[in-house]
Each structure stands twice: as C-alpha cells, then as structure tokens.
Protein backbone atom coordinates (compact mmCIF):
# COMPACT_ATOMS: atom_id res chain seq x y z
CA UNK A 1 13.79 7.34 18.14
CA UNK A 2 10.43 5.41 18.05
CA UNK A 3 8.97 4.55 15.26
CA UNK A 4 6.12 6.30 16.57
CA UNK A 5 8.08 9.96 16.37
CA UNK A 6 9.20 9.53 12.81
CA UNK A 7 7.42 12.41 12.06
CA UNK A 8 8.50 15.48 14.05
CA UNK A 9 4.92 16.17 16.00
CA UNK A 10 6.47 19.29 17.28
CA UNK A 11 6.86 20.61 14.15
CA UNK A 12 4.30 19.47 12.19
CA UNK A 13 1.89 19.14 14.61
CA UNK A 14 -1.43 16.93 14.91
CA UNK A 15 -1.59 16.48 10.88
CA UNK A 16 1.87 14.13 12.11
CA UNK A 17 0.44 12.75 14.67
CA UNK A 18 -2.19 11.03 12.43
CA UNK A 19 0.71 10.27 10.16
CA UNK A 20 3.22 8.87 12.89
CA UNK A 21 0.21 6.35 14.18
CA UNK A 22 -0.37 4.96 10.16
CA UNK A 23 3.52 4.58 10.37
CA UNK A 24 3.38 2.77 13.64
CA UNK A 25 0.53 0.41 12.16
CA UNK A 26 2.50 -0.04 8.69
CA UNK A 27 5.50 -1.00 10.49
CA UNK A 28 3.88 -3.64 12.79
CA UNK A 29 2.63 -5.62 9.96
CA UNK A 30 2.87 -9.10 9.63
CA UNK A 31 3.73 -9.44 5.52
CA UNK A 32 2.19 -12.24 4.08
CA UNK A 33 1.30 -14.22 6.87
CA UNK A 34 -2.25 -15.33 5.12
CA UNK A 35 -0.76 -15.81 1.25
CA UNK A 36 -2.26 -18.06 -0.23
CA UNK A 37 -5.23 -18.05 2.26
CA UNK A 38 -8.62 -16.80 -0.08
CA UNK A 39 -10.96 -15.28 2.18
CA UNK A 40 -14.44 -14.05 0.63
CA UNK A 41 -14.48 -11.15 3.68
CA UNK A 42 -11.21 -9.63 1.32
CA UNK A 43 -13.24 -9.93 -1.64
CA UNK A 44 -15.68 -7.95 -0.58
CA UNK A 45 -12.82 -5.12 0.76
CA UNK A 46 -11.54 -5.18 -2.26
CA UNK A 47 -14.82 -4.53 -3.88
CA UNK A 48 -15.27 -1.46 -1.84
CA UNK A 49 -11.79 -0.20 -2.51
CA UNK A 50 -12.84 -0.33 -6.21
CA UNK A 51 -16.08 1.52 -5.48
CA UNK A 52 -14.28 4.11 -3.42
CA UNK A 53 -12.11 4.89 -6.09
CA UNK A 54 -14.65 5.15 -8.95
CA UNK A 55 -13.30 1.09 -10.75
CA UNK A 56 -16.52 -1.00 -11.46
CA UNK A 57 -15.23 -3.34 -14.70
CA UNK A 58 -12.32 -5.66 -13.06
CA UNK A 59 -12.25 -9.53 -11.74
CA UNK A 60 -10.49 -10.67 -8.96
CA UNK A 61 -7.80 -13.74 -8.89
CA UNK A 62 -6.93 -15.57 -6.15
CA UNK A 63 -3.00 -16.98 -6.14
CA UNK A 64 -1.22 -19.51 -4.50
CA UNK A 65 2.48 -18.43 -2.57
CA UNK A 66 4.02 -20.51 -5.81
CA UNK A 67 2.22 -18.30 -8.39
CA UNK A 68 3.68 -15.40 -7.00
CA UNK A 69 6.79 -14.95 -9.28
CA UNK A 70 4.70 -16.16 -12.29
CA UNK A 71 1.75 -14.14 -12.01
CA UNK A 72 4.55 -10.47 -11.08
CA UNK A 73 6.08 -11.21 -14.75
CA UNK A 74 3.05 -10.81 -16.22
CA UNK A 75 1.83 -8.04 -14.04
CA UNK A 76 0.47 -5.21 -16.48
CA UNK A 77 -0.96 -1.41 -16.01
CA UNK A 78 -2.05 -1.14 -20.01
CA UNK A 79 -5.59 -1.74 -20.47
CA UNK A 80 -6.17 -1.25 -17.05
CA UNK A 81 -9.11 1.01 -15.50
CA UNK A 82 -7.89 0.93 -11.77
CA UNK A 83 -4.38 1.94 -13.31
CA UNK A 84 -5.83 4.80 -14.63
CA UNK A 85 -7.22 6.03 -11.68
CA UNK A 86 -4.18 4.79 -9.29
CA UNK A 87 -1.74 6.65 -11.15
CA UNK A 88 -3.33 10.06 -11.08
CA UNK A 89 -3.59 9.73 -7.04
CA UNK A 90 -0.04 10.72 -6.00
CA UNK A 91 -0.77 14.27 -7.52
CA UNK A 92 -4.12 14.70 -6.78
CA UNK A 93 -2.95 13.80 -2.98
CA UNK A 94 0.39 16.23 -3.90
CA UNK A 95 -1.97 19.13 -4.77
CA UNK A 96 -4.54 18.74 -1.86
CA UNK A 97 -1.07 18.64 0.66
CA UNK A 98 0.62 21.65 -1.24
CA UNK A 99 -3.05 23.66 -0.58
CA UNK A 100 -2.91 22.66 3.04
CA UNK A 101 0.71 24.02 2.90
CA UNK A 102 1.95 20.89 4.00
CA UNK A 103 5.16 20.48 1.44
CA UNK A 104 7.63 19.85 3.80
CA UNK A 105 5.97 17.22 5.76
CA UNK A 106 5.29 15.55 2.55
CA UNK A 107 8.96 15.55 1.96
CA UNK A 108 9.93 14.68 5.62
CA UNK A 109 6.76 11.13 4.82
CA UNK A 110 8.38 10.10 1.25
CA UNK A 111 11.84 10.84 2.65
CA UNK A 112 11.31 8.51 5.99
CA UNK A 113 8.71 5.93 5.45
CA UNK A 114 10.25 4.21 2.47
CA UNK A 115 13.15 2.97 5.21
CA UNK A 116 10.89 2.72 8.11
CA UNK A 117 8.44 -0.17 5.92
CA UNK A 118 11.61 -1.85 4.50
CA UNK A 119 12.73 -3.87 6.99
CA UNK A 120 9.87 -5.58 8.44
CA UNK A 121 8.69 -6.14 4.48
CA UNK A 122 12.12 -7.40 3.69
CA UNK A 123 12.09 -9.98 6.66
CA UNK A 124 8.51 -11.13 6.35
CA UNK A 125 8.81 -11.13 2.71
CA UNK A 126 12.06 -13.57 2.86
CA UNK A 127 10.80 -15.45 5.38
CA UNK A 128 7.33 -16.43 2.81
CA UNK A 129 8.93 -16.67 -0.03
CA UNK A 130 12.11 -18.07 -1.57
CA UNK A 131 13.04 -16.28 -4.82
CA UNK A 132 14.96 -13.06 -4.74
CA UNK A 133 13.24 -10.99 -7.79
CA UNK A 134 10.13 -11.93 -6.18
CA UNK A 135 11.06 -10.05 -2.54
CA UNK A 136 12.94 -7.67 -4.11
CA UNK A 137 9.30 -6.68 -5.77
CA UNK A 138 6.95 -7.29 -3.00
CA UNK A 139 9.34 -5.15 -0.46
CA UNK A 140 9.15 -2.24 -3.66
CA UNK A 141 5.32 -2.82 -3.43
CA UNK A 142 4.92 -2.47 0.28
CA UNK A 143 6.67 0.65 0.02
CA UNK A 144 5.13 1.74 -1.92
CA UNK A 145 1.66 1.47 -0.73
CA UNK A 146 2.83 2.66 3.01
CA UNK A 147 4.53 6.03 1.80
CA UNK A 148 0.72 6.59 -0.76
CA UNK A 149 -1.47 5.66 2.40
CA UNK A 150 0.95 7.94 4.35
CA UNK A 151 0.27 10.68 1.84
CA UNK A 152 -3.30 10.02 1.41
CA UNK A 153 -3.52 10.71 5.14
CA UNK A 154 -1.55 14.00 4.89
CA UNK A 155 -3.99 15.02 1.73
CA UNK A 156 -6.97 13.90 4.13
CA UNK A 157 -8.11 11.33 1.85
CA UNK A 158 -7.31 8.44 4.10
CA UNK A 159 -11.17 6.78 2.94
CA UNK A 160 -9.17 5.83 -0.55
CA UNK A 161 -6.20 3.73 0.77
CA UNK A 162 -7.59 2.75 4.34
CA UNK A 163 -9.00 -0.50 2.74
CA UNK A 164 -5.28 -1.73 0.64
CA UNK A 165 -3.68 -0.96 4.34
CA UNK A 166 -6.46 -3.31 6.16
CA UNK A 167 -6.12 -5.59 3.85
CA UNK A 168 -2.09 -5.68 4.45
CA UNK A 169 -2.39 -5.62 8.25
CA UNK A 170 -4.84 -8.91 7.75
CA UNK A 171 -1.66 -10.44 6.22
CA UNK A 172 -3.02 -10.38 2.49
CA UNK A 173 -1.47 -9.29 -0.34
CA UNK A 174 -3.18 -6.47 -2.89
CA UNK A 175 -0.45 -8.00 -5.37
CA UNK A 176 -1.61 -5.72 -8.29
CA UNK A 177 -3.57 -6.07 -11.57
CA UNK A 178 -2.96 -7.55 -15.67
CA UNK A 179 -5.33 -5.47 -17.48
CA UNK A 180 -8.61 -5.45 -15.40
CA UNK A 181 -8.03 -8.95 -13.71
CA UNK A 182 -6.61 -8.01 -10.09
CA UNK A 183 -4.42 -10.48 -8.20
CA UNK A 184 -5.07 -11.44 -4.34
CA UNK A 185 -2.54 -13.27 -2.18
C-alpha cells in the first residue's frame, strides 16, 4: 500500500485525504540535512509558531550537530511557558476530533503514523549523527511531532503545527526547549 493510502479514504473520507497528503509530506523528509546550518528565515518561523500558539517570553539557541547529545541531556519542560501550552494540545486537538466524531480515525493516525515516520527518521537520523541515545531521541521526537501535526490536521487546527512541519521538511531541527531557551538545529 502507498504511503499515500495509509489512511483508509474510503472510509474516512476527505478529512483522510488531508491526513494521507501530511503523511506523504512527513514521510518524504529529508531529517537533518541543514543541522547545524542557522538560518535567520527559521528564526523568524519559529517566532510565528510562538505567536500562533500564544508563547511571547522565550530565546532561541542555535546548536552545532556535536551539541546535539549535550544540549538533549539537559533538555527541560519545568519552567517552561511553551511547555505549558504544548502539553495541553494533544487534548484540546482529542476533544475538537471526538466533537467532529472522528475517534476512530484518530486511532487508525496514532496507530499508523508512528511506523510510517520511523524509518526515514531512523535512516536520516543515523546517517547525521553518530551516537545511539542521541537517534534513538531524535527518531522519538520526529514521531512525535508527525502523529501531533497529523492530529492537529484531523482537529482542523493545522495553523498551530504547520510551521514545526515546514521547518522539518527545510531539514531543521525544532530540537525542543530548557526552560524558556529553545534549541534550533
């Protein structure tokens, strides 16, 4: 089956269609093929991420591929205002899909596109960087993102994730925040 029919269309209809063409674009990503690169223009998508989603106090921090594993140790949510909104999201998105009467579907995206992301992360991932805890995290992280932008879309709030996905399909890296200092790669 193509990627592109992960989600039953014929079931689900044109709410899976959407769906199936975000999968199709998460699973044609090139990982990490600009870590390490800064680039103002991500800045600036970052910035409106943080906008979108109501965070205004937070500094961004550019890495280098080697700061990678040093800078996911000391990864934290505590203290965090963008935490604080990012971890409400998956039920706010939950509630908006169980109104549309979409429960099933959701189950069918967090079921499928877990495995679908994996193995493209996994290769691009090993092929960037060396260090096994560090992979193991950044193919949990791209997973993670792809099945929330996947339900985002199915909760019709697409506007809130759009920007983390562009920012993966330009090959950077979202890595994640310490407090309110949020990590680029």
């Amino acid at each position: 089956m193509a990627l592109a029919q992960l989600i039953n269309e014929g079931k689900y209809g044109e709410t899976a269609r959407s769906v199936n063409e975000l999968i199709d674009k998460l699973t044609t990503i090139n990982w990490y093929s600009k870590a390490g690169q800064t680039n103002p223009d991500v800045e600036g998508k970052l910035a409106r991420f943080m906008s979108a989603v109501g965070v205004h106090n937070y500094d961004i921090k550019w890495i280098t591929k080697e700061q990678v594993a040093e800078t996911i140790g000391k990864l934290s949510f505590e203290n965090s205002e963008l935490w604080e909104v990012l971890k409400e999201l998956p039920d706010q998105f939950r509630k908006k899909i169980d109104n549309f009467g979409n429960q099933q579907l959701l189950n069918d995206v967090v079921d499928k596109v877990p495995e679908a992301v994996f193995h493209g992360a996994y290769k691009h991932a090993y092929e960037a960087f060396n260090e096994a805890d560090t992979i193991k995290f950044l193919v949990g992280h791209a997973m993670y993102i792809s099945t929330l932008a996947c339900t985002a879309e199915l909760a019709d709030e697409k506007d809130k994730i759009s920007i983390l996905v562009d920012l993966l399909v330009e090959g950077h890296l979202p890595l994640g925040p310490q407090g309110n200092t949020f990590y680029l790669l």
